[in-house]
C-alpha atoms as a PDB file:
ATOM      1  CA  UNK A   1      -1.443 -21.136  19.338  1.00  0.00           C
ATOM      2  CA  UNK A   2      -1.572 -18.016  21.281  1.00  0.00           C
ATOM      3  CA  UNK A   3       0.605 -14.954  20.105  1.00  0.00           C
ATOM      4  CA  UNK A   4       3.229 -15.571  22.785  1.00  0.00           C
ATOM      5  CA  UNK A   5       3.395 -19.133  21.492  1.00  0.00           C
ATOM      6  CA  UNK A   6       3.899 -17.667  18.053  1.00  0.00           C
ATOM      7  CA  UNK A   7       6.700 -15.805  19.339  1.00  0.00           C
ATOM      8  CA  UNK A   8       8.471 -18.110  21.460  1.00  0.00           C
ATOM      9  CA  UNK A   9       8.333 -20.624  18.915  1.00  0.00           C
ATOM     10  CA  UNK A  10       9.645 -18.337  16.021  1.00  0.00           C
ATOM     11  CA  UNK A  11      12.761 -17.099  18.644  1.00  0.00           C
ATOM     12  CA  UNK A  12      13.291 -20.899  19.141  1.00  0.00           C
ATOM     13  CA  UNK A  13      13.890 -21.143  15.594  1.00  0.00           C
ATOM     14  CA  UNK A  14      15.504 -18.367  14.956  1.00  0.00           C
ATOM     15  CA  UNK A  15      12.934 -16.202  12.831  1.00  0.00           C
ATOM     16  CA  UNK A  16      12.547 -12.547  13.210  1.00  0.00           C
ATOM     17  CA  UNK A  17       9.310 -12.245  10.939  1.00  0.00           C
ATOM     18  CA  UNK A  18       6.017 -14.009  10.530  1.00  0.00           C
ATOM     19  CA  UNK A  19       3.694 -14.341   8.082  1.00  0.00           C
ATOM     20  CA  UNK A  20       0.215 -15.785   9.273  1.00  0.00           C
ATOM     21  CA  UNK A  21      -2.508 -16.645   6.402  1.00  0.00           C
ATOM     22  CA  UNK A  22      -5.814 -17.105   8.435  1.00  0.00           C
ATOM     23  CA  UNK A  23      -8.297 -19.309   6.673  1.00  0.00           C
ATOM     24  CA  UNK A  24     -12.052 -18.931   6.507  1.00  0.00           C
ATOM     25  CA  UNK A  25     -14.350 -21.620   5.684  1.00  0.00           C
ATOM     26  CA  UNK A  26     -11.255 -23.786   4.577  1.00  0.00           C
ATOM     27  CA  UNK A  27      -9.778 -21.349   2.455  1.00  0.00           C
ATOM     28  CA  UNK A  28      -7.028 -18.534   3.056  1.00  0.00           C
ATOM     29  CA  UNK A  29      -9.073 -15.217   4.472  1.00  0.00           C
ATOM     30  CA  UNK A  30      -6.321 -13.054   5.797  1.00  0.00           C
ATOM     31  CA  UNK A  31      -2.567 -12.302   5.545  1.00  0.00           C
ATOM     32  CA  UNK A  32      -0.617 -10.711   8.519  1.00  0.00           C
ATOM     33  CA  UNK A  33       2.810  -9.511   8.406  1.00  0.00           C
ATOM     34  CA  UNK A  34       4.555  -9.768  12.214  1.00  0.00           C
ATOM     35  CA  UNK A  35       8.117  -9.256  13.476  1.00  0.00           C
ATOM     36  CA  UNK A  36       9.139 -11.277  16.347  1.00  0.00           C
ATOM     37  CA  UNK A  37      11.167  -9.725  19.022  1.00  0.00           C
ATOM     38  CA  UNK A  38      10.103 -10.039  22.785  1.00  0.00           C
ATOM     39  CA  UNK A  39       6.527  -9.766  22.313  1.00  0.00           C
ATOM     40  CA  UNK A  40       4.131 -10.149  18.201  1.00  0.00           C
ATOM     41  CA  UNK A  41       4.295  -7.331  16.186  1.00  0.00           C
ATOM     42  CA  UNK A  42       2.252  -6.503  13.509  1.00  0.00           C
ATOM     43  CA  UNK A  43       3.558  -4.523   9.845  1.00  0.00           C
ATOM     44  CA  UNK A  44       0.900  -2.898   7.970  1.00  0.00           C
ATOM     45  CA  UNK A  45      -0.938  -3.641   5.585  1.00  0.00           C
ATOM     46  CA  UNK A  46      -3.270  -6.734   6.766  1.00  0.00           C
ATOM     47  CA  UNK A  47      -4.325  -8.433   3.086  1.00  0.00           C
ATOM     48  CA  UNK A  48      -7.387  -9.566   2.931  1.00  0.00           C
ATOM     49  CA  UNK A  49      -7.336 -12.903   0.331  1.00  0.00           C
ATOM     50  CA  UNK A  50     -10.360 -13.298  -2.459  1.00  0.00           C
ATOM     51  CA  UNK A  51      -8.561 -16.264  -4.381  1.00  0.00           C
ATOM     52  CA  UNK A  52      -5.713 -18.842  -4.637  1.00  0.00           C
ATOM     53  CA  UNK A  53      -4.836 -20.441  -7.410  1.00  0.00           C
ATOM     54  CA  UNK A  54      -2.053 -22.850  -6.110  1.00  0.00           C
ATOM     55  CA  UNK A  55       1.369 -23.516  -7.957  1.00  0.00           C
ATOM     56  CA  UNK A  56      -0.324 -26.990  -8.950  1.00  0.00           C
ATOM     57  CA  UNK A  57      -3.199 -25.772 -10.641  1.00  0.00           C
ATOM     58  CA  UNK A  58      -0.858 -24.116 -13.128  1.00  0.00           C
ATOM     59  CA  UNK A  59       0.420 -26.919 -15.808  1.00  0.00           C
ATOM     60  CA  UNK A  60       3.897 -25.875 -16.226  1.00  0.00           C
ATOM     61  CA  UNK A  61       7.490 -28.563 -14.928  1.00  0.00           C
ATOM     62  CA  UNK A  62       8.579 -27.867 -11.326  1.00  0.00           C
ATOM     63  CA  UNK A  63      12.184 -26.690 -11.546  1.00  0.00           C
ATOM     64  CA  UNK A  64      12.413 -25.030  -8.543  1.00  0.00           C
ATOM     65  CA  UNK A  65      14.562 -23.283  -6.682  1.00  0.00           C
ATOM     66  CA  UNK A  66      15.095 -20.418  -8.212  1.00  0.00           C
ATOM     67  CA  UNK A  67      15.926 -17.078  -7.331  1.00  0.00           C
ATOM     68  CA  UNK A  68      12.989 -14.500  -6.789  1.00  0.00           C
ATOM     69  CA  UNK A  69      12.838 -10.762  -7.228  1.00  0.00           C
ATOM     70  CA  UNK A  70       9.903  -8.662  -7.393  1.00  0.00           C
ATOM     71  CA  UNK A  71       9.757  -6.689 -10.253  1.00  0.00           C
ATOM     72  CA  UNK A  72       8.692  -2.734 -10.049  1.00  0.00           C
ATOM     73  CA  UNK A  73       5.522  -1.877 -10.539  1.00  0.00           C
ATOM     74  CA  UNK A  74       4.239  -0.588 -13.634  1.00  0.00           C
ATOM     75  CA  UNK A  75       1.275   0.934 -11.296  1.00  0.00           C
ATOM     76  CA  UNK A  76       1.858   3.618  -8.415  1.00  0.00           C
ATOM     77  CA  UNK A  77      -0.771   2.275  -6.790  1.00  0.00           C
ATOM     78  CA  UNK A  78       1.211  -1.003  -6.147  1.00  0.00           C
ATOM     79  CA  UNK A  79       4.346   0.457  -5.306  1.00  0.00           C
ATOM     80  CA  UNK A  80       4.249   0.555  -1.787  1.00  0.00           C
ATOM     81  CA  UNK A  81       2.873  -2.812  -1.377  1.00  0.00           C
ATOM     82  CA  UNK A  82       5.814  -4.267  -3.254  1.00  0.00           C
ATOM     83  CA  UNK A  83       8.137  -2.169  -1.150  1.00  0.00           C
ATOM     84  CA  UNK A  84       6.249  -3.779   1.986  1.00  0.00           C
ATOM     85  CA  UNK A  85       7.159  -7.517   0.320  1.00  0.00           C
ATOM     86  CA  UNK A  86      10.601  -6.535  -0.507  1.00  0.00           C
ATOM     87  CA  UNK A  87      11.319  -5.741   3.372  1.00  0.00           C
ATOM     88  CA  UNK A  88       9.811  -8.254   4.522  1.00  0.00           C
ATOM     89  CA  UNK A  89      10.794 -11.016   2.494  1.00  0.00           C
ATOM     90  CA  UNK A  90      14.195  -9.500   1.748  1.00  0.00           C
ATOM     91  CA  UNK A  91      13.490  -9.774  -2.241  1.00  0.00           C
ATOM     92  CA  UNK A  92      15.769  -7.674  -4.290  1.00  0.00           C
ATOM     93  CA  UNK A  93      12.942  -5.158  -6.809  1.00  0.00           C
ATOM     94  CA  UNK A  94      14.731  -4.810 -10.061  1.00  0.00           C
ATOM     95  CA  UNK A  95      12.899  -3.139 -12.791  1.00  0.00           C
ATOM     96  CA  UNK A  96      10.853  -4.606 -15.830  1.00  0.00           C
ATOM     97  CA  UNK A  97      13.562  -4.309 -18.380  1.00  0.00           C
ATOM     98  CA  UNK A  98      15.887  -6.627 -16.401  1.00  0.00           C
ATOM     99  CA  UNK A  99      13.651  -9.145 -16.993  1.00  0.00           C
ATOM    100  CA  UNK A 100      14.669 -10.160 -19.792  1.00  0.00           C
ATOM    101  CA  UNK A 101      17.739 -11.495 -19.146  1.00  0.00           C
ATOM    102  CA  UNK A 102      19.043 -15.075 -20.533  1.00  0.00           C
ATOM    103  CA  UNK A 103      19.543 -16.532 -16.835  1.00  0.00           C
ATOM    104  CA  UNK A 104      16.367 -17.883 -15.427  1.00  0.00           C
ATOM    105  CA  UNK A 105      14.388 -16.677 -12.153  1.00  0.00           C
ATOM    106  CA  UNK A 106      11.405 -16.538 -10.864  1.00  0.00           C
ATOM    107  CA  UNK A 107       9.435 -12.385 -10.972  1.00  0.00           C
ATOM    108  CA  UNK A 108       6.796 -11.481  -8.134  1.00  0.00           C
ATOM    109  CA  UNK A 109       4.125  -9.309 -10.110  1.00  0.00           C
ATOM    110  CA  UNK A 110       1.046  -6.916  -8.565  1.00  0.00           C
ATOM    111  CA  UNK A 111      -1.236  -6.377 -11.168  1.00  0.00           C
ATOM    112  CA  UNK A 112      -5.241  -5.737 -11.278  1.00  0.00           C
ATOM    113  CA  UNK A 113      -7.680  -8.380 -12.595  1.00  0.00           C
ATOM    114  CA  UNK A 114     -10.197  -6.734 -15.174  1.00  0.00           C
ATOM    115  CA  UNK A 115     -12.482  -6.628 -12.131  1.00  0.00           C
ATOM    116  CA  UNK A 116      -9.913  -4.161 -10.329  1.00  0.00           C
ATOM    117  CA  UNK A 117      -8.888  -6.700  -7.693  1.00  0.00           C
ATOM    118  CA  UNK A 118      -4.791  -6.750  -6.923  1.00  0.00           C
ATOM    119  CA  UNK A 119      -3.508 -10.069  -8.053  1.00  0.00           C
ATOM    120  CA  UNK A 120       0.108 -10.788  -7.275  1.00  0.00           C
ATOM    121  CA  UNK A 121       1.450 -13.676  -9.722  1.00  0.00           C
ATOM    122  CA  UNK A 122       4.696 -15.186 -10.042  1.00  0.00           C
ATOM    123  CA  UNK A 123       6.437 -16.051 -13.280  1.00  0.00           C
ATOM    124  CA  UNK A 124       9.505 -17.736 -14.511  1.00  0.00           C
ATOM    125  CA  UNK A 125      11.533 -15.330 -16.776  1.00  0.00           C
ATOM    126  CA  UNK A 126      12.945 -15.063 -19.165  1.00  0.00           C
ATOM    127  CA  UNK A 127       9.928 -17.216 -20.946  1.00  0.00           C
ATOM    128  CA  UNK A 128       7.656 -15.067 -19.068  1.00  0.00           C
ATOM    129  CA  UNK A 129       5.658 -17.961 -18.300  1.00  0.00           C
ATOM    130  CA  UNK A 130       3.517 -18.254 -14.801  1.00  0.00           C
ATOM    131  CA  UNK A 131       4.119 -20.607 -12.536  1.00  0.00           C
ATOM    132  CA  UNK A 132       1.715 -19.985  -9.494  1.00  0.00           C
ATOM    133  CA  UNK A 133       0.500 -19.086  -6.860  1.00  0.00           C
ATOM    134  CA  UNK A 134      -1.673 -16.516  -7.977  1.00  0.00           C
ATOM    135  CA  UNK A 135      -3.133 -14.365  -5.174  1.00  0.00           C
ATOM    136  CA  UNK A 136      -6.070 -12.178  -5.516  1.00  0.00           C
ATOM    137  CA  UNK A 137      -6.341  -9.461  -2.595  1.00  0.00           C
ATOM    138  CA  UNK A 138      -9.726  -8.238  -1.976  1.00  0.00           C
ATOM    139  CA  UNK A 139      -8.694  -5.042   0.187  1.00  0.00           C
ATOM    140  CA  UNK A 140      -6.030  -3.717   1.806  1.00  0.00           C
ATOM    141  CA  UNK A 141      -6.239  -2.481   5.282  1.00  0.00           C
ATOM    142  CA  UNK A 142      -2.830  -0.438   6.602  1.00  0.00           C
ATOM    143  CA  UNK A 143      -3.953   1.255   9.580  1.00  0.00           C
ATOM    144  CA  UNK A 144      -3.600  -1.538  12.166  1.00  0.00           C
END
């Protein structure tokens, strides 16, 4: 589909934001952020995907829905990312110590692999247990 076709289609359904994972050799390559208004968008930063591990892979009981938040970075480096995801996804960002609350939910989490990649995880607290996906960004580019 051609960007106008994005758009029309999203103002046909009633969406105001667009999130677009391009795939490379069969596999997710690219995530764009858009807003939809007359005319495609973009929102900085364009994330640029090194690995998927898919909610499947992960051997844990689907008990889904639950409610998501994304919980404050431990890491300044990750803080405006998360702040781009909480816009844009319209996630509440509460802070680690909530966590631990007896009500269950599900926590977005940016972290770094060992290698120094940015890995964002999702878990179901409060037994702290992941759930998947697991996404590894390679690089993030925000001037667009």
């Amino acid at each position: 589909m051609s960007s106008y076709d994005i758009c029309e289609k999203a103002i046909d359904v009633g969406a105001d934001k667009i999130l677009i994972i391009d795939r490379w050799k069969g596999r997710p390559g690219r995530m764009r952020f858009f807003e939809a208004r007359k005319k495609l968008s973009q929102i900085p930063p364009q994330l640029y995907i090194r690995g998927v591990k898919l909610r499947r892979d992960f051997k844990t009981k689907r008990r889904f829905p639950y409610e998501v938040y994304i919980e404050a970075p431990r890491n300044i480096k990750f803080q405006k990312l998360s702040e781009v995801f909480s816009r844009f996804f319209e996630l509440p960002i509460i802070e680690s110590n909530m966590t631990d609350k007896p009500q269950r939910f599900i926590v977005m989490r940016f972290s770094s692999d060992p290698n120094g990649t940015t890995r964002i995880s999702f878990y179901l607290m409060p037994k702290n247990v992941e759930v998947g996906p697991r996404i590894r960004i390679s690089h993030a580019v925000w001037e667009i």
